[in-house]
Protein backbone atom coordinates (compact mmCIF):
# COMPACT_ATOMS: atom_id res chain seq x y z
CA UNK A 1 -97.93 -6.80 14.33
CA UNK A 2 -98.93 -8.81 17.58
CA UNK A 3 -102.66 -9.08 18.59
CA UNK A 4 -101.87 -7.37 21.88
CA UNK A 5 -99.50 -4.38 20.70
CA UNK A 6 -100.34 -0.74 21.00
CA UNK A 7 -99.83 1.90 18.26
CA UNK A 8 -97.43 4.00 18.18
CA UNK A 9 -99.65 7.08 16.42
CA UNK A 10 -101.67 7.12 19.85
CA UNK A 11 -100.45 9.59 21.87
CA UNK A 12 -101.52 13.53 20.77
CA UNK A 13 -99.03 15.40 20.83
CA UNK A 14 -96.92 13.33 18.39
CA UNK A 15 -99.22 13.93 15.79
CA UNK A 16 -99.58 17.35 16.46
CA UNK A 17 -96.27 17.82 16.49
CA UNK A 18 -96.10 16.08 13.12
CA UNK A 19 -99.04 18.26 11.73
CA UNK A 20 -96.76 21.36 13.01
CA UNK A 21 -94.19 20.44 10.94
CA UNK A 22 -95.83 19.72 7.91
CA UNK A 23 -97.84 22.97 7.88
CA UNK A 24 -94.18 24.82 8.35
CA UNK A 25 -92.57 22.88 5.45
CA UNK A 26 -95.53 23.67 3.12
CA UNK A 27 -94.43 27.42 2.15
CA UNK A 28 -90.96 26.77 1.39
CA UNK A 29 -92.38 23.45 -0.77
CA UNK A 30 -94.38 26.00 -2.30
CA UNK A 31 -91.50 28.41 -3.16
CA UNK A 32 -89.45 25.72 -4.41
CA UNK A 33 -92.14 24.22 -6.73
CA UNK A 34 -92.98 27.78 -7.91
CA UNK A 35 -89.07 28.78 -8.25
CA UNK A 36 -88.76 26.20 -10.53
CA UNK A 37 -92.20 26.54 -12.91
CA UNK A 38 -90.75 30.58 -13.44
CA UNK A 39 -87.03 28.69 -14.58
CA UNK A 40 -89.35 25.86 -16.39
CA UNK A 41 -90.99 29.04 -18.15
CA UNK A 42 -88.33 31.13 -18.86
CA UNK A 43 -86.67 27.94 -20.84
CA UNK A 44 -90.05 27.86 -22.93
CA UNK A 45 -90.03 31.36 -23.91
CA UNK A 46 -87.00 31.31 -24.47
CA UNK A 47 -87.89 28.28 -26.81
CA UNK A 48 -90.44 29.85 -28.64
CA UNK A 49 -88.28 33.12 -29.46
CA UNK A 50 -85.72 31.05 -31.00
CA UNK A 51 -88.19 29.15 -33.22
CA UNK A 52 -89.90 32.79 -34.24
CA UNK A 53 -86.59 34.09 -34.94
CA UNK A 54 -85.66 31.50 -37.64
């Protein structure tokens, strides 16, 4: 970067805009991540009935 450049983070309501958007992406992450731990532990139980049943 050149001695005399500015950054581009400086101005306010760029990064506020940027928090915005995080903090709205966060719930559907969340829903996402938990949709697939309940699949993830379906497949183990599933798992573990098999190996009972044999």
């Amino acid at each position: 970067m050149p001695p005399n450049s500015t950054l581009a983070f400086d101005d306010g309501a760029f990064v506020a805009d940027l928090k915005t958007r995080i903090t709205s992406a966060r719930p559907t992450a969340a829903r996402a991540v938990n949709s697939e731990l309940v699949g993830l532990y379906w497949d183990i139980g599933a798992a573990i009935r098999e190996k009972q049943a044999m």
